[in-house]
N, C-alpha and C. Protein backbone atom coordinates (compact mmCIF):
# COMPACT_ATOMS: atom_id res chain seq x y z
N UNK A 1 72.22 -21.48 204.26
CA UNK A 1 72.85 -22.35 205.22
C UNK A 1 73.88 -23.23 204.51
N UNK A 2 74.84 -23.53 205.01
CA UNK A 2 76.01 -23.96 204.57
C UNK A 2 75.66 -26.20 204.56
N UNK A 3 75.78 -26.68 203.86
CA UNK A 3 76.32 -28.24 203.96
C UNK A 3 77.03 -28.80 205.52
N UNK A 4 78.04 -28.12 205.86
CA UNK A 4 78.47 -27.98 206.98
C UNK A 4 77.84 -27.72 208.09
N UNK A 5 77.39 -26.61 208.28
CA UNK A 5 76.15 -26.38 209.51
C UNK A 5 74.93 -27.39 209.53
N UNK A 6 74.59 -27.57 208.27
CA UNK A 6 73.49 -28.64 208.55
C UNK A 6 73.95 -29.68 209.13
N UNK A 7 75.08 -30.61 208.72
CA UNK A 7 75.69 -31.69 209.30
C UNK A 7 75.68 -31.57 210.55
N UNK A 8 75.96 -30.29 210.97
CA UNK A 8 76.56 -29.99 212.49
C UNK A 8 74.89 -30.12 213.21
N UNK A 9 73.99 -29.86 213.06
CA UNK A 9 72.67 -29.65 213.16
C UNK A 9 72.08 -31.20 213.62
N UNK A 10 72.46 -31.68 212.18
CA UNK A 10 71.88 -33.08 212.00
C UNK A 10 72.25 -34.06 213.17
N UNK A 11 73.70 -34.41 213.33
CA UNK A 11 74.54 -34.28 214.73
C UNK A 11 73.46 -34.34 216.09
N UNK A 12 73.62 -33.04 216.22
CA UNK A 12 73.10 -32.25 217.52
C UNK A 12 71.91 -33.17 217.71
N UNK A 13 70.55 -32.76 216.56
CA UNK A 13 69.55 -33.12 216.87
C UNK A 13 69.41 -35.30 217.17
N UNK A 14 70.87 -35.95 216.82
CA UNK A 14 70.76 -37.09 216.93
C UNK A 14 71.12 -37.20 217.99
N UNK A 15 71.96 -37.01 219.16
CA UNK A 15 72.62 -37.08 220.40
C UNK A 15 71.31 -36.66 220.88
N UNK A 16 70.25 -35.52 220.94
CA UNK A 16 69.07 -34.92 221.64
C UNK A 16 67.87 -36.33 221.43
N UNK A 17 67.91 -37.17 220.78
CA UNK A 17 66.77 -37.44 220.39
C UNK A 17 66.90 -38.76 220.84
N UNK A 18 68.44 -39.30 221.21
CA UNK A 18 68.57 -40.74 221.01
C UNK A 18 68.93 -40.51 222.48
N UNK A 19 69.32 -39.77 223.54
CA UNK A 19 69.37 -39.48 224.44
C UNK A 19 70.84 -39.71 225.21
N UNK A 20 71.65 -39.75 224.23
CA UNK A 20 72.94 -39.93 224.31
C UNK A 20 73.55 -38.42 225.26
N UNK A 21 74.21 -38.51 226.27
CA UNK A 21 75.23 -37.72 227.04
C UNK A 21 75.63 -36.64 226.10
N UNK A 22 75.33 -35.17 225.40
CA UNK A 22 75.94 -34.21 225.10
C UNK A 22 77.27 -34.11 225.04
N UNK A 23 77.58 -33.79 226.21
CA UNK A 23 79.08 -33.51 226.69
C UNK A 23 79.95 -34.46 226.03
N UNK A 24 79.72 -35.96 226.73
CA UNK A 24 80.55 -36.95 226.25
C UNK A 24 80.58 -37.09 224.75
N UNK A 25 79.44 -36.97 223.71
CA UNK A 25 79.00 -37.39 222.40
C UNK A 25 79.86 -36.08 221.99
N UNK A 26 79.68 -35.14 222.05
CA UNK A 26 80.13 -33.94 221.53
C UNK A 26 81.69 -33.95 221.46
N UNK A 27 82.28 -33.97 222.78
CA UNK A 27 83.28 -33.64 222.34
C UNK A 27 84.03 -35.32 221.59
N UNK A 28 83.15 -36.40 221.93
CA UNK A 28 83.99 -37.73 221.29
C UNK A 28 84.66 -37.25 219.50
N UNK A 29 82.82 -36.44 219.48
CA UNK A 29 83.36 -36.20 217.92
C UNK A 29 83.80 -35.15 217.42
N UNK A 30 84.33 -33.88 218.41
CA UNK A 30 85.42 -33.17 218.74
C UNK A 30 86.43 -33.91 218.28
N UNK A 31 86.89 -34.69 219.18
CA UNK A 31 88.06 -35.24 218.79
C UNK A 31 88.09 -36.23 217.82
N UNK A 32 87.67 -36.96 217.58
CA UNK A 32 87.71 -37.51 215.82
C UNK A 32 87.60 -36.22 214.66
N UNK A 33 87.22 -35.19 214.80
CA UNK A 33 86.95 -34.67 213.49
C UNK A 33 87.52 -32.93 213.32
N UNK A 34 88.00 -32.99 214.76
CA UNK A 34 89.25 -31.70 214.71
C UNK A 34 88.56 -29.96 215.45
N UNK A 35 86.81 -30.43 215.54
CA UNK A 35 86.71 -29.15 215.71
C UNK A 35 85.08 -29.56 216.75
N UNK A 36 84.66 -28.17 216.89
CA UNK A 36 83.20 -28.20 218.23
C UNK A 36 82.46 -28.04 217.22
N UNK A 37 81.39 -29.20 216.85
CA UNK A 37 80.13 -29.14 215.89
C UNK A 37 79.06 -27.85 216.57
N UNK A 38 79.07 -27.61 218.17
CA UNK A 38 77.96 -26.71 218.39
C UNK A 38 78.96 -25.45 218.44
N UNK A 39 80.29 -25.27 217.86
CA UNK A 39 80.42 -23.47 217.10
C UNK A 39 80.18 -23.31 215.88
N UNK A 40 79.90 -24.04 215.04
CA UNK A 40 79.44 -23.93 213.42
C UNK A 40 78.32 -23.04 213.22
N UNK A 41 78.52 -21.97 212.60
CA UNK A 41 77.24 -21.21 212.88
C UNK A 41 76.61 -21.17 211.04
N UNK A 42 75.88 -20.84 211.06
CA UNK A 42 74.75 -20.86 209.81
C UNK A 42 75.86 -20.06 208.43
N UNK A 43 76.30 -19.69 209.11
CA UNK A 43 77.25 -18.63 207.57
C UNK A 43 78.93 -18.71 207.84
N UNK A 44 78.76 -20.21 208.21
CA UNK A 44 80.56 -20.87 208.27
C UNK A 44 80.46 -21.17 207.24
N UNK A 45 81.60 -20.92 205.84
CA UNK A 45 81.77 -21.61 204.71
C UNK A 45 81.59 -23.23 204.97
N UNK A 46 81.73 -23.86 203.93
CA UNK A 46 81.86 -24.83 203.18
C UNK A 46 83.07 -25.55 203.57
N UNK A 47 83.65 -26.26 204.25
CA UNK A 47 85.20 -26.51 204.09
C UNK A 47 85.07 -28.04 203.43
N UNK A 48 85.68 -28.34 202.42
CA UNK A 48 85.53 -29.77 201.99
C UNK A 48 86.39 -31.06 202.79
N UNK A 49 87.45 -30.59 203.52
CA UNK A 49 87.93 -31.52 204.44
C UNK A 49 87.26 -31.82 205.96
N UNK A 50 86.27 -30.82 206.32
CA UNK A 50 85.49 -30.25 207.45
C UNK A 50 84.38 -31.41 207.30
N UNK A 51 83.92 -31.21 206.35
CA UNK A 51 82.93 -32.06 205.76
C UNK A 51 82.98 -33.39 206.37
N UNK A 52 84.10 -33.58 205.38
CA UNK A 52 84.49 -35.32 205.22
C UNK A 52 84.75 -35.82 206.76
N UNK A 53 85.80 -34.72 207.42
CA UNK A 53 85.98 -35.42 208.59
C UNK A 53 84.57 -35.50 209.42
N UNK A 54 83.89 -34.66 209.18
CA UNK A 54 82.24 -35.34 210.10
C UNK A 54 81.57 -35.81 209.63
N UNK A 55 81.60 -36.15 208.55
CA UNK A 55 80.92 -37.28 207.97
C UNK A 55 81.24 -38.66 208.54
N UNK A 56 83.08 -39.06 208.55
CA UNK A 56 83.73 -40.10 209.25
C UNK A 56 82.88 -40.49 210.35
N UNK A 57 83.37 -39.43 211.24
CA UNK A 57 83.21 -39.19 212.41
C UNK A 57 81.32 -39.30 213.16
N UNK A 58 80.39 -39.05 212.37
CA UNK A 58 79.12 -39.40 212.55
C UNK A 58 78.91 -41.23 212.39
N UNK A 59 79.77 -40.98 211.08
CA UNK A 59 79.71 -43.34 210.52
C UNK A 59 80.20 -43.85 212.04
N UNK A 60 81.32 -43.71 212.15
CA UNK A 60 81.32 -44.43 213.27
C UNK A 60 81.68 -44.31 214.75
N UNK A 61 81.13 -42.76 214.82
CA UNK A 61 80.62 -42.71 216.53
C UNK A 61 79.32 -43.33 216.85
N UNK A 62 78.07 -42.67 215.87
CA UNK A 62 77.02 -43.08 215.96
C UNK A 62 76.26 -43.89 214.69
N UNK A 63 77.07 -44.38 214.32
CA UNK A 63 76.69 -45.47 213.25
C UNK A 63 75.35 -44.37 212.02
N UNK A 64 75.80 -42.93 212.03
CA UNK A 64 74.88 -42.22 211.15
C UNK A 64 75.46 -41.60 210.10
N UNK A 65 74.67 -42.02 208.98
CA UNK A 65 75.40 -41.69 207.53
C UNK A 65 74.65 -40.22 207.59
N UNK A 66 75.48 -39.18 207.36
CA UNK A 66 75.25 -38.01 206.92
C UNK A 66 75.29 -37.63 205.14
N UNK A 67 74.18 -37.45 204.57
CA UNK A 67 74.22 -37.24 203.20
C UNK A 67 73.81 -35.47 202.50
């Protein structure tokens, strides 16, 4: 599994758990971070700018540090 997919994962399972709106949460961080966290599939490379931008984009949509 890729660094990337997990992030995308990690994500997902925080919007599910905290009971935050999908749709709205998803694409907010769509658009901060350039791309759809639920098409990342398990054997998407690595992208190091991919990364960073959802990393941003987790700090301060949902105040969650991704490590």
């Amino acid at each position: 599994m890729s660094k990337l997919y997990d992030y995308c994962q990690k994500i997902q399972q925080h919007i599910e758990r905290n009971g935050l709106d999908v749709f709205k949460s998803r694409g907010e961080v769509a658009l901060s971070c350039g791309f759809l966290v639920s098409l990342v599939g398990p054997d998407d490379p690595d992208d190091p700018q991919k990364i960073e931008s959802l990393r941003r984009a987790a700090r301060e949509i949902f105040n969650l540090e991704l490590d």
